[in-house]
Protein backbone atom coordinates (compact mmCIF):
# COMPACT_ATOMS: atom_id res chain seq x y z
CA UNK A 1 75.77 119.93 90.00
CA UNK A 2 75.65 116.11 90.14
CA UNK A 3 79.42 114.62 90.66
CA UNK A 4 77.94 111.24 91.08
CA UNK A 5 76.78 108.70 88.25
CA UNK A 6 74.21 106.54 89.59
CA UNK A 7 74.63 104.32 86.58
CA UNK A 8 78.30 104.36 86.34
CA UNK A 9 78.00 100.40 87.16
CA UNK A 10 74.96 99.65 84.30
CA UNK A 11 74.61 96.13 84.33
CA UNK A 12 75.59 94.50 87.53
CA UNK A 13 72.98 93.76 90.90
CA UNK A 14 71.44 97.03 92.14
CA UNK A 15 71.50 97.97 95.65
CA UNK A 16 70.77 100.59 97.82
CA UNK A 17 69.46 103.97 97.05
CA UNK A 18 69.96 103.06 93.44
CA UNK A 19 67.29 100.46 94.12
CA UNK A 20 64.11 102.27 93.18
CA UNK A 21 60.61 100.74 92.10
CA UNK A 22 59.79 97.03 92.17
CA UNK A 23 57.71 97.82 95.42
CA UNK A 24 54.81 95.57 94.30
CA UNK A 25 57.48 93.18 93.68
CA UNK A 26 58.80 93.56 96.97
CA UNK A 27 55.83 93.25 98.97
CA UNK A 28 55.08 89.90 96.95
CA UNK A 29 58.45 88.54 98.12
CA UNK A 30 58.15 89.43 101.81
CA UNK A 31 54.83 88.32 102.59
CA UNK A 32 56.39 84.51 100.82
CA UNK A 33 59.37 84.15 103.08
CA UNK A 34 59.26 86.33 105.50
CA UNK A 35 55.57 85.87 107.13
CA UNK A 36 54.78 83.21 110.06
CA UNK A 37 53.33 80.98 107.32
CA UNK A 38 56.12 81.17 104.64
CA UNK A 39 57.32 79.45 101.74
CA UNK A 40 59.48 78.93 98.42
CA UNK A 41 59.61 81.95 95.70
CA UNK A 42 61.00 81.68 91.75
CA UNK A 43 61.43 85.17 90.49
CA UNK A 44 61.66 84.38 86.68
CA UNK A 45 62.47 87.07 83.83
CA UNK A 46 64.70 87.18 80.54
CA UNK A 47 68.34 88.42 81.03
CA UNK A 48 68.97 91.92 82.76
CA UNK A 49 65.48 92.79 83.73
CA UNK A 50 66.36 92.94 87.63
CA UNK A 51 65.66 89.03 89.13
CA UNK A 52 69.32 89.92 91.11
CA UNK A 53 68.34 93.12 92.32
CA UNK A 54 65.13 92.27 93.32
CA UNK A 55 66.28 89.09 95.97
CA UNK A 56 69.53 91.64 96.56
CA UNK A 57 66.82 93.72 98.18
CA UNK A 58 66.08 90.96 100.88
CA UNK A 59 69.63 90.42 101.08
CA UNK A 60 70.54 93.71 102.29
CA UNK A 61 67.88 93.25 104.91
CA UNK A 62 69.31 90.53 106.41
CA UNK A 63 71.01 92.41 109.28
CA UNK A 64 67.64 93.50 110.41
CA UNK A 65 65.98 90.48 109.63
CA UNK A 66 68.32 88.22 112.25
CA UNK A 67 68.39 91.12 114.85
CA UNK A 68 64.49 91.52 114.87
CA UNK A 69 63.37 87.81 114.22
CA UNK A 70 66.62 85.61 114.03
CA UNK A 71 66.56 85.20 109.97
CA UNK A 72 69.47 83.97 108.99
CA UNK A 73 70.35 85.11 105.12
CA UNK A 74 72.56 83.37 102.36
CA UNK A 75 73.19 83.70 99.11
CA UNK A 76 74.48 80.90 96.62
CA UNK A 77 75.27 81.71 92.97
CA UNK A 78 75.21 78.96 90.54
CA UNK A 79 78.22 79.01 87.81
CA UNK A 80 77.83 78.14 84.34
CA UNK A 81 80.07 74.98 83.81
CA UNK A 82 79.79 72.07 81.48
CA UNK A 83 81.51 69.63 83.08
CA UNK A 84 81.45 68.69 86.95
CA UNK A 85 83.15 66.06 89.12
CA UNK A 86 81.23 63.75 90.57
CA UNK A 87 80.90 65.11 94.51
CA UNK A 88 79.95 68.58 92.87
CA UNK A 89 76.40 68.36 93.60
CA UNK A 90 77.01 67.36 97.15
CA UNK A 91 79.46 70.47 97.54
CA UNK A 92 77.38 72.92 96.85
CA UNK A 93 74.61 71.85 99.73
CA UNK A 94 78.11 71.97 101.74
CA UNK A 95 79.20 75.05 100.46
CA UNK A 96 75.70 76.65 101.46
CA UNK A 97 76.12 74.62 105.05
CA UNK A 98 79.54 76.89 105.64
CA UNK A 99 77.68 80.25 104.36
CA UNK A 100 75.01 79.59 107.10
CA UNK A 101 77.31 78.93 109.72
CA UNK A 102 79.60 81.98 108.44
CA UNK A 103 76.79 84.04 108.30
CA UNK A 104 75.36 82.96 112.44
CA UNK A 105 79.36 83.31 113.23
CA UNK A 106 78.89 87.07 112.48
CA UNK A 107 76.22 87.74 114.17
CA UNK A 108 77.91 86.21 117.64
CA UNK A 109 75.77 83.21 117.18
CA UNK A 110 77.20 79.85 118.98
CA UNK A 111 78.37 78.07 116.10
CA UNK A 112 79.68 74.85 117.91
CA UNK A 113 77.00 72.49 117.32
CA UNK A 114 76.21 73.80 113.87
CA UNK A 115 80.54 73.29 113.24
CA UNK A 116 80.04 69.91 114.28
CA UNK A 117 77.27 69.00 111.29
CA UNK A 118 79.23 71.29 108.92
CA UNK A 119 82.43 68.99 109.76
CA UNK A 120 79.92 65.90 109.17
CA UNK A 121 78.33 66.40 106.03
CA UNK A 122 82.23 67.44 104.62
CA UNK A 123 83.40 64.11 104.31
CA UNK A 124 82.99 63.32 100.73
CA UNK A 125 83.22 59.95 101.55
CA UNK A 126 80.00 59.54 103.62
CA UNK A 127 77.56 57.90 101.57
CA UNK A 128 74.14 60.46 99.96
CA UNK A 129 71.56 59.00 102.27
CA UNK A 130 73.58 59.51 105.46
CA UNK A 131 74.66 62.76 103.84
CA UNK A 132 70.88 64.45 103.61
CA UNK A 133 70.03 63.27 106.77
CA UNK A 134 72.97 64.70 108.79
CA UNK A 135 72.32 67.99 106.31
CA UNK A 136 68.91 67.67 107.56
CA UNK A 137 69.92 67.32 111.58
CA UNK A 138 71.62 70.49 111.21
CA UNK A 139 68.53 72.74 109.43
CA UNK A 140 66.35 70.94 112.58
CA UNK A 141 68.62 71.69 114.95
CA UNK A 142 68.41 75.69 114.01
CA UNK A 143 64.93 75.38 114.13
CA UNK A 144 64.56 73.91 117.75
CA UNK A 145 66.80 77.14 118.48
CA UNK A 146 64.21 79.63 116.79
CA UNK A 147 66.43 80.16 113.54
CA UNK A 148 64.89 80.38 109.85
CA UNK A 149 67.53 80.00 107.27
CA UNK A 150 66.26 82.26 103.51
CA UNK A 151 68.49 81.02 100.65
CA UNK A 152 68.94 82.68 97.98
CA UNK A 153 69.91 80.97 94.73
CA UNK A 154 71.22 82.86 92.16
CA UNK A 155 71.02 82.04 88.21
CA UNK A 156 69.15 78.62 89.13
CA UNK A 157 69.05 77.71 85.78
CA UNK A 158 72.50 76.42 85.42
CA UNK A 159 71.46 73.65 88.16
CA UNK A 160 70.03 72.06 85.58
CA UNK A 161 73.13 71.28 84.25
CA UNK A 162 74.04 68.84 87.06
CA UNK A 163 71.30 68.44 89.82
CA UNK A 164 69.92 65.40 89.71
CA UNK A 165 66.41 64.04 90.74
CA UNK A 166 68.17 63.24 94.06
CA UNK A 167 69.42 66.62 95.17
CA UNK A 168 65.85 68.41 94.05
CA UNK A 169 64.52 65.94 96.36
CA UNK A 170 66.76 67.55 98.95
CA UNK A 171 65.82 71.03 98.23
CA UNK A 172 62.14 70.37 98.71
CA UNK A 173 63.01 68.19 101.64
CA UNK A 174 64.49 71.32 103.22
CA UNK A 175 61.57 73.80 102.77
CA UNK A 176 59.04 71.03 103.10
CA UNK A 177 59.11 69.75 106.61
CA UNK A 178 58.37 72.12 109.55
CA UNK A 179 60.74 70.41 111.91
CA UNK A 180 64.07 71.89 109.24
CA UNK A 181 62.11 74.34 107.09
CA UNK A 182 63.92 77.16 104.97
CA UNK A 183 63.18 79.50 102.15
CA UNK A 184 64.07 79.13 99.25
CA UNK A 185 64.25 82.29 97.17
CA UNK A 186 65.29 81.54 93.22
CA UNK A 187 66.15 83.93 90.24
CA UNK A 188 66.27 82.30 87.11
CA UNK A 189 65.20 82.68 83.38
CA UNK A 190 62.58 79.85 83.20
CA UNK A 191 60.45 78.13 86.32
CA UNK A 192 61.38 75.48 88.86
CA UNK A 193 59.10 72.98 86.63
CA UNK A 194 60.69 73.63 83.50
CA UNK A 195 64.42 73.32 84.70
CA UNK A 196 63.54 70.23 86.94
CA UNK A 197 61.88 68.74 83.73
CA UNK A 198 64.79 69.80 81.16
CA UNK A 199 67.48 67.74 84.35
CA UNK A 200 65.02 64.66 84.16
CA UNK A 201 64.06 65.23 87.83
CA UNK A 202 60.68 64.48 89.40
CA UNK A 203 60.70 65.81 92.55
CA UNK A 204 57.94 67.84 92.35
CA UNK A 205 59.96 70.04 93.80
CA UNK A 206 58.51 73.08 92.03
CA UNK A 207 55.09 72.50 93.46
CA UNK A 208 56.67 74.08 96.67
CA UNK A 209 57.37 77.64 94.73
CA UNK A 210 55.07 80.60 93.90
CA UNK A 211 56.29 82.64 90.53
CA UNK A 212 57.00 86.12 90.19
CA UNK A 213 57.21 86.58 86.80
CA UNK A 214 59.74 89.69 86.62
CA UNK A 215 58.63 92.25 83.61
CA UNK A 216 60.42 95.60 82.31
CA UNK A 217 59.04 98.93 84.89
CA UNK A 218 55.70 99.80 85.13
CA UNK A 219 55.23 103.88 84.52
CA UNK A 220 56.04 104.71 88.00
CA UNK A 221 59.09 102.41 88.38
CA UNK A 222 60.68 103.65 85.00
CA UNK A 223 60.22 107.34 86.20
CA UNK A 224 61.82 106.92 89.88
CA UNK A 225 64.58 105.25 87.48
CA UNK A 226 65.39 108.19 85.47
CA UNK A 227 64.49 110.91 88.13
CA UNK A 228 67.91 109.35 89.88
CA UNK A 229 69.68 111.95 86.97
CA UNK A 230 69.47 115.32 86.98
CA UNK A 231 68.21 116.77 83.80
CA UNK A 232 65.87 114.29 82.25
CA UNK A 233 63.08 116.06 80.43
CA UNK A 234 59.65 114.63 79.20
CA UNK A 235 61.27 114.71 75.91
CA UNK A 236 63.93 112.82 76.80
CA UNK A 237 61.75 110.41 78.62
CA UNK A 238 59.81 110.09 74.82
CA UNK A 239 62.95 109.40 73.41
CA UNK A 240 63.47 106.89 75.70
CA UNK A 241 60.14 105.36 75.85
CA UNK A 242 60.79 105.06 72.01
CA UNK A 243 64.32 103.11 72.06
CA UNK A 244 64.01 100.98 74.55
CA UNK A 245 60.63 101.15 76.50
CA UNK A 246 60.95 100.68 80.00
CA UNK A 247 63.54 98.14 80.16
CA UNK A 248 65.53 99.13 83.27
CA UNK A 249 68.94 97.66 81.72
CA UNK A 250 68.58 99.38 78.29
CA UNK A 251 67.39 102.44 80.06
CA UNK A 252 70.68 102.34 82.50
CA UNK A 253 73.17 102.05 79.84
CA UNK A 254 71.19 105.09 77.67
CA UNK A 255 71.13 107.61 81.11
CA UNK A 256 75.13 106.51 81.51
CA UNK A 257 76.03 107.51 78.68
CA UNK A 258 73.51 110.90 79.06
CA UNK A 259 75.37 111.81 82.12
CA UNK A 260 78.21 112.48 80.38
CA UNK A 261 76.56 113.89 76.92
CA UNK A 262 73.73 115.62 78.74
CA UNK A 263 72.25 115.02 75.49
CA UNK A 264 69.10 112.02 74.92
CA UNK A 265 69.11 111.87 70.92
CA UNK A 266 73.17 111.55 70.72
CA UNK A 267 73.40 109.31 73.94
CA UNK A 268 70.47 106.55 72.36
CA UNK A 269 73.04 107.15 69.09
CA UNK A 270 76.12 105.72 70.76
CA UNK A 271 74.51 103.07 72.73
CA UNK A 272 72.49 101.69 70.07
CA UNK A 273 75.12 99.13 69.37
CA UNK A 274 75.05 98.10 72.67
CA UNK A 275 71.11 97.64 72.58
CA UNK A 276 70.89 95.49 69.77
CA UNK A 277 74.12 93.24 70.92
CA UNK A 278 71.57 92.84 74.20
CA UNK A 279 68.78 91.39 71.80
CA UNK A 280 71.49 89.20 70.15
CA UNK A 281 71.97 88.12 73.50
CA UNK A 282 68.25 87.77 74.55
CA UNK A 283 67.98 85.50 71.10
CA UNK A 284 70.76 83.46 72.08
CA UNK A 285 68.91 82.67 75.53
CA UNK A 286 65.58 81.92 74.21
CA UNK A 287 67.51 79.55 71.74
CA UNK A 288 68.80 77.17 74.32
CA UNK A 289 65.12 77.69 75.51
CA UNK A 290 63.98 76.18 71.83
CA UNK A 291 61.80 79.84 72.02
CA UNK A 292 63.41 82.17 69.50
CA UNK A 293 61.38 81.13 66.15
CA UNK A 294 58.56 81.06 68.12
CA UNK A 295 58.65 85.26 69.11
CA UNK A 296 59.74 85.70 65.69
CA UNK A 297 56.29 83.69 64.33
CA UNK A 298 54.30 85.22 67.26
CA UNK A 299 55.65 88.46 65.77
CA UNK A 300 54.98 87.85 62.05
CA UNK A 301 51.32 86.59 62.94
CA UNK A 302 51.76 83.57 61.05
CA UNK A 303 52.45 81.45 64.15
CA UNK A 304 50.02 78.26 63.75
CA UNK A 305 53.16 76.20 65.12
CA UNK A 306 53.23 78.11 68.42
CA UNK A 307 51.65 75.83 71.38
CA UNK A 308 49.57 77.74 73.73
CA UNK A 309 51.82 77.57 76.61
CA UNK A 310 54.70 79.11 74.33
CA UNK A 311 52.64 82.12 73.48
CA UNK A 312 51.59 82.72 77.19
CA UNK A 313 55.50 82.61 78.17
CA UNK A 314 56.37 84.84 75.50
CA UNK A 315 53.18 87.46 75.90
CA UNK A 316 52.58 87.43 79.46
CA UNK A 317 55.47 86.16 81.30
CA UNK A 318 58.55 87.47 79.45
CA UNK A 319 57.48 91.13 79.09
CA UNK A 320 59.11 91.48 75.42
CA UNK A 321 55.67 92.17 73.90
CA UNK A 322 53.01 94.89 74.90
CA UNK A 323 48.92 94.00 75.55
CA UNK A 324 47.48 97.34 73.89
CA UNK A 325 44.26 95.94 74.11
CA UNK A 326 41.38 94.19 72.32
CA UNK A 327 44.12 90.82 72.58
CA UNK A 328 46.65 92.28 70.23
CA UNK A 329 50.85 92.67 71.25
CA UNK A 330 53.39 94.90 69.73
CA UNK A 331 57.01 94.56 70.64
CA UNK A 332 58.04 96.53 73.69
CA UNK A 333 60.04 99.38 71.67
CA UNK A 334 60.73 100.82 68.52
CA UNK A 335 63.93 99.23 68.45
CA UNK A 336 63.23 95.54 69.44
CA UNK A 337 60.12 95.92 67.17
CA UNK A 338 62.83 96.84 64.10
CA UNK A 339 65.48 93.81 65.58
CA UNK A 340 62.48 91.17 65.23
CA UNK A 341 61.47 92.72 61.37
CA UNK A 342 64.99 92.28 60.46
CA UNK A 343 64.93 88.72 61.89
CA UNK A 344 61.90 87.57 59.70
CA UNK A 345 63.30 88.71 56.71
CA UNK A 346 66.79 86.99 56.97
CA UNK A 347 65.77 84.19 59.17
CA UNK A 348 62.99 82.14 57.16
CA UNK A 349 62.56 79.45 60.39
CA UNK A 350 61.50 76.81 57.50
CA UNK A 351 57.74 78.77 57.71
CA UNK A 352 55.66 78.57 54.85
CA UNK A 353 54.63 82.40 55.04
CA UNK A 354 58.22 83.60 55.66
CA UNK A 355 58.62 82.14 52.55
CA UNK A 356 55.56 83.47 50.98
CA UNK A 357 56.24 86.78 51.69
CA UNK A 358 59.68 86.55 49.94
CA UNK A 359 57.88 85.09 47.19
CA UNK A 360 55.37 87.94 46.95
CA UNK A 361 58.36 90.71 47.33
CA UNK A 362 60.34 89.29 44.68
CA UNK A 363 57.12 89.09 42.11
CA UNK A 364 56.56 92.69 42.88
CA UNK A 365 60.36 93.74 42.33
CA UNK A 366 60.64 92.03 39.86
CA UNK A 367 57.97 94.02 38.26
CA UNK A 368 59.43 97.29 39.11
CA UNK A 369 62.92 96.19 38.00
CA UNK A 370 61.30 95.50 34.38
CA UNK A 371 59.33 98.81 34.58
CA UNK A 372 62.05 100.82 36.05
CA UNK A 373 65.76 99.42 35.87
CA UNK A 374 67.64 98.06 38.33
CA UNK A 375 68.32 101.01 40.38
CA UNK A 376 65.82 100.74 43.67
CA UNK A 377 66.22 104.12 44.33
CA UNK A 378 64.36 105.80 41.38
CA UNK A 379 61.41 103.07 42.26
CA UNK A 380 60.26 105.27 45.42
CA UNK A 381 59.14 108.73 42.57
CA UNK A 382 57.58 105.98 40.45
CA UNK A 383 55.70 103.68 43.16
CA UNK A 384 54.90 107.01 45.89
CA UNK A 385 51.27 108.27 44.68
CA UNK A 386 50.10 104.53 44.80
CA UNK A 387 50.06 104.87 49.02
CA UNK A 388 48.52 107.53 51.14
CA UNK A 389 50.75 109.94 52.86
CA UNK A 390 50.90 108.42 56.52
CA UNK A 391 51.53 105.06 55.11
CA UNK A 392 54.38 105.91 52.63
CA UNK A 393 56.10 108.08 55.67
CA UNK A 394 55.71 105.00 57.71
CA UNK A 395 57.35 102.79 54.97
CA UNK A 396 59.95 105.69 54.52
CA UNK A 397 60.40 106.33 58.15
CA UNK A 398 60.98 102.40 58.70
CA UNK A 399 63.55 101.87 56.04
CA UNK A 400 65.59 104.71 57.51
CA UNK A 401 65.81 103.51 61.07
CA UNK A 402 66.84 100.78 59.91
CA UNK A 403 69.61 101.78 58.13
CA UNK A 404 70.55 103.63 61.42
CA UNK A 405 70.64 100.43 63.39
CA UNK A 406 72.06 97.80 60.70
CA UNK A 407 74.24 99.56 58.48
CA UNK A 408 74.83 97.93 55.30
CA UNK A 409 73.02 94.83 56.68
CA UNK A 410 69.51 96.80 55.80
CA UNK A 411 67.90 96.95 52.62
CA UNK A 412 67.76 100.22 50.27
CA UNK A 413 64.52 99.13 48.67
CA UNK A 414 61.31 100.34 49.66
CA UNK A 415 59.14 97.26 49.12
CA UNK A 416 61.31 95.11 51.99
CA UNK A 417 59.26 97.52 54.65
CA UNK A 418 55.59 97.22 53.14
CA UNK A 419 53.46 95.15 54.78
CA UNK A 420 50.96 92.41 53.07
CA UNK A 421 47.67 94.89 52.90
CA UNK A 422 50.32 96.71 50.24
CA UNK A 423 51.23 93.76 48.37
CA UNK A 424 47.86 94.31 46.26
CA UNK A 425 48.54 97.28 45.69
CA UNK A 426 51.23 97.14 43.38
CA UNK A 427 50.40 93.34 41.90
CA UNK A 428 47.09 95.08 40.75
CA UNK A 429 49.29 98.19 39.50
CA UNK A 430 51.46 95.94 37.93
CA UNK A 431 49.92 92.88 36.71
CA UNK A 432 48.55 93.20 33.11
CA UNK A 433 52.17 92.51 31.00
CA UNK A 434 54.30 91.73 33.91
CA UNK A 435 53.06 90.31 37.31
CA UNK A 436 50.40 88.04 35.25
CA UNK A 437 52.53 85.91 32.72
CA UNK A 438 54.18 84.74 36.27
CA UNK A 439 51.27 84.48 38.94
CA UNK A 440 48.59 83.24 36.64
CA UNK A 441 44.77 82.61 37.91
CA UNK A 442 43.18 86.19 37.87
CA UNK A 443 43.48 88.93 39.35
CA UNK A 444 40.27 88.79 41.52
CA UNK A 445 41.86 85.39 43.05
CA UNK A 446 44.93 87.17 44.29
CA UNK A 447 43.08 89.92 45.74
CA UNK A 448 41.11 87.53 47.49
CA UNK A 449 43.33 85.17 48.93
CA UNK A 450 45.83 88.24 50.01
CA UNK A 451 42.80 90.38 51.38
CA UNK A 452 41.94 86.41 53.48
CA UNK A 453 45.93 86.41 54.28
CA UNK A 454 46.14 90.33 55.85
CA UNK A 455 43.36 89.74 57.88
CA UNK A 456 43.86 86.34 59.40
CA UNK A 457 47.28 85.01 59.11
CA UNK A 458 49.95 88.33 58.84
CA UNK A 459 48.90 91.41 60.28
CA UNK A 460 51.78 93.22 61.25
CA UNK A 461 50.20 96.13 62.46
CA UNK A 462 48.31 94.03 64.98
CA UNK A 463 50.63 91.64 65.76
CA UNK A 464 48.19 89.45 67.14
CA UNK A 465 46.99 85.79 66.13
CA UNK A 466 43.64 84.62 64.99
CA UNK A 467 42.80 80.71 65.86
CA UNK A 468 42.36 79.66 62.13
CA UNK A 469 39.94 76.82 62.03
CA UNK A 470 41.25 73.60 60.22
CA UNK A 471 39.21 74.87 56.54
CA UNK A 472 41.03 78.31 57.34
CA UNK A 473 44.43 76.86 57.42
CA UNK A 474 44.33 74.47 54.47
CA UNK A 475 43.05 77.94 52.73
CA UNK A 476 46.01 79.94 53.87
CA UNK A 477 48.12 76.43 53.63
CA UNK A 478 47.23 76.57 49.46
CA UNK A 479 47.66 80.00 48.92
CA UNK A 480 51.40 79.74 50.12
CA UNK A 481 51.69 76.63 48.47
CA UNK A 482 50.81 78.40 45.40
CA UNK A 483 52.74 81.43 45.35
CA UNK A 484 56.05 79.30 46.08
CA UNK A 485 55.14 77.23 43.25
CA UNK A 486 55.11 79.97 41.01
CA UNK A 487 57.97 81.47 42.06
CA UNK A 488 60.04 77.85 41.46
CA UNK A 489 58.89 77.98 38.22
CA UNK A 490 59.88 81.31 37.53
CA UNK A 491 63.46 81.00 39.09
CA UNK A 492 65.29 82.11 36.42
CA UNK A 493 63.65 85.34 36.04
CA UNK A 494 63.16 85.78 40.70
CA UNK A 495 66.10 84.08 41.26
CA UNK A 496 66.41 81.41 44.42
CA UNK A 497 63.84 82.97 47.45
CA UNK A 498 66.15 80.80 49.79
């Protein structure tokens, strides 16, 4: 029986035999810094997809490394603070100075001329250009004596916060020249460009990197994952796939709490909380990166706003969204694909459609409401036979997840889960003595404009975005236009769609 949890400590760096997968990865990052031609590596990724573990993993080589070929490994993590003194750039570069000669120290290195440049570049009072070059002196010296220093940087982005043009200029000055050269190894959220841009520096500095951009497991990695715990079937591994993809974070905390219950369903049950506090988090990071509407538009297919760059981060860099082909994304997992639908309903980003839609949904209840009563619940008997039998169950099947994940902050009623191809359906149902006297025109112009709208602007089930051209957006522009117009003057019977 298996005593030990091997994901007892779910969220912090893996190491060790717990490391498992990431071997492409891997190979990427020693053929950068470790070959005779070597050179600067960013491993980029969103929050808790493995950019620690992954530069841990040359980090726990570094025995070997200075015993075989006299590598010399540090690692420096960056701390989140606002505010910094003014010598606080300049003591970090001295704090990584005293981790390099700690580090040759240990391995029975003479550290006596390398003391003497530490002692140097101390004195706060020295001035910056007399500073970098004595910093300098000391990387050269190591390299006269055969020594390569790797430094690792963890959570680079919060240099931004303080590193000025200056000190980038020192960091590429370090790995640039042959006669001091290092490697520089980064883990951050966003690239060396953008964080270089976003502190005003120009450097160029991150023309010296190559990327990794750092995405959930591939099939392989995710199975070596959960094969580390006895006991987890194919079914559980559907389950899995289900909740939270191949995320190796979401998938740690799940198999933690499975080691104990020795039960999939009831572990994703009790963790769930903790999976959608993760994508509060995740939201909260790609709104300080001005990204957050932007997945949420990418999502809802009405995303005209969203630059081309933005839409290659978020498809093919962050790993949040699946390619299944033919140029259309879907959301990772079941769950994150129910987080972002409960986003565009309560967070209308100022978007024409997000407003539409709300526009559309209220029309259509309101409908229902005069048909029917107030009561949502006896809608579903009245509304069913209008939709085929794999769509309703969808609908159904929808509504009740998310009542699992949000509680009383999901809706009861049945029409908050259809998507626009559905809206038709029940304006045509409903329009002669109710849906009419509010939308006007006829109903042949509705059906055309919300048959144009499905298939080029919101298509949830493709979740993938056709260039409008510029006659194509006025079109879609207008019918938006319209249908909040007609809902403004209608208030008093739709109430406020804000």
């Amino acid at each position: 029986m298996q005593t030990n949890n091997p994901f007892a400590s779910a969220g912090t760096i893996v190491n060790g035999d717990l490391f498992v997968g990431r071997s492409v990865e891997l190979t990427e990052v020693y053929n950068r810094v470790l070959g005779k031609n070597f050179g600067n590596l960013s491993i980029v990724g969103i929050p808790k997809i493995g950019k620690s573990s992954l530069m841990q993993a040359l980090y726990d080589r570094r025995n070997e490394l200075y015993d075989n070929n006299k590598y010399v490994v540090v690692w420096y993590t960056f701390k989140a603070i606002e505010e910094y003194a003014d010598d606080e750039p300049r003591e970090i570069f001295i704090d990584i100075a005293r981790k390099v000669e700690k580090e040759l120290k240990r391995h029975g290195y003479d550290v006596s001329e390398i003391s003497y440049y530490v002692n140097e570049v101390s004195n706060l009072e020295m001035r910056f250009t007399e500073f970098q070059s004595t910093l300098l002196d000391m990387f050269e010296e190591l390299v006269y004596n055969g020594i390569r220093v790797i430094l690792c940087l963890d959570e680079f982005d919060y240099c931004k916060n303080y590193l000025e043009e200056c000190h980038f200029q020192l960091l590429r000055e370090l790995s640039y020249r042959p006669e001091n050269k290092i490697a520089i190894v980064t883990a951050s959220r966003r690239s060396i460009h953008d964080i270089e841009k976003d502190s005003g520096g120009g450097s160029n500095f991150f023309e010296t990197f190559k990327k990794i951009y750092l995405k959930p497991f591939s099939i392989e990695d995710i199975r070596l994952q959960r094969n580390l715990i006895d006991g987890v079937s194919e079914n559980d591994c559907i389950l899995l796939d289900k909740a939270v993809g191949r995320h190796p974070y979401l998938n740690a905390i799940i198999l933690d709490e499975f080691f104990n219950t020795r039960d999939m369903k009831s572990s994703i049950d009790k963790q769930i909380n903790s999976v959608l506090t993760h994508y509060d988090y995740l939201f909260r990071i790609l709104k300080k990166d001005k990204l957050d509407d932007k997945v949420v538009k990418l999502y809802s297919g009405f995303s005209d706003t969203v630059s081309q760059e933005e839409e290659e981060y978020i498809y093919n860099r962050y790993g949040i969204f699946d390619n299944i082909g033919d140029n259309k994304y879907v959301p990772f997992c079941d769950t994150f694909e129910q987080y972002l639908s409960q986003l565009y309903r309560t967070n209308p980003y100022n978007l024409l459609w997000g407003k539409t839609e709300r526009g559309l949904r209220a029309i259509i209840k309101y409908a229902l409401d005069h048909e029917y009563g107030d009561d949502v619940r006896l809608w579903d008997p009245e509304i069913r036979d209008l939709f085929s039998q794999e769509d309703w169950s969808k609908y159904v099947t929808q509504r009740r997840k998310e009542k699992e994940l949000f509680k009383g902050r999901a809706s009861d009623c049945i029409i908050d889960q259809l998507y626009p191809r559905h809206y038709i359906v029940l304006i045509e149902e409903y329009w002669d003595g109710n849906i009419d006297a509010i939308m006007g025109h006829t109903l042949n112009y509705w059906r055309d404009e919300l048959a144009f709208i499905c298939r080029y602007v919101r298509n949830p089930e493709a979740h993938s975005r056709i260039i409008l051209n510029n006659a194509e957006k006025t079109r879609a522009t207008v019918f938006c236009q319209e249908v909040i117009k007609r809902c403004q003057l209608h208030r008093d019977e739709l109430g406020e769609l804000e």
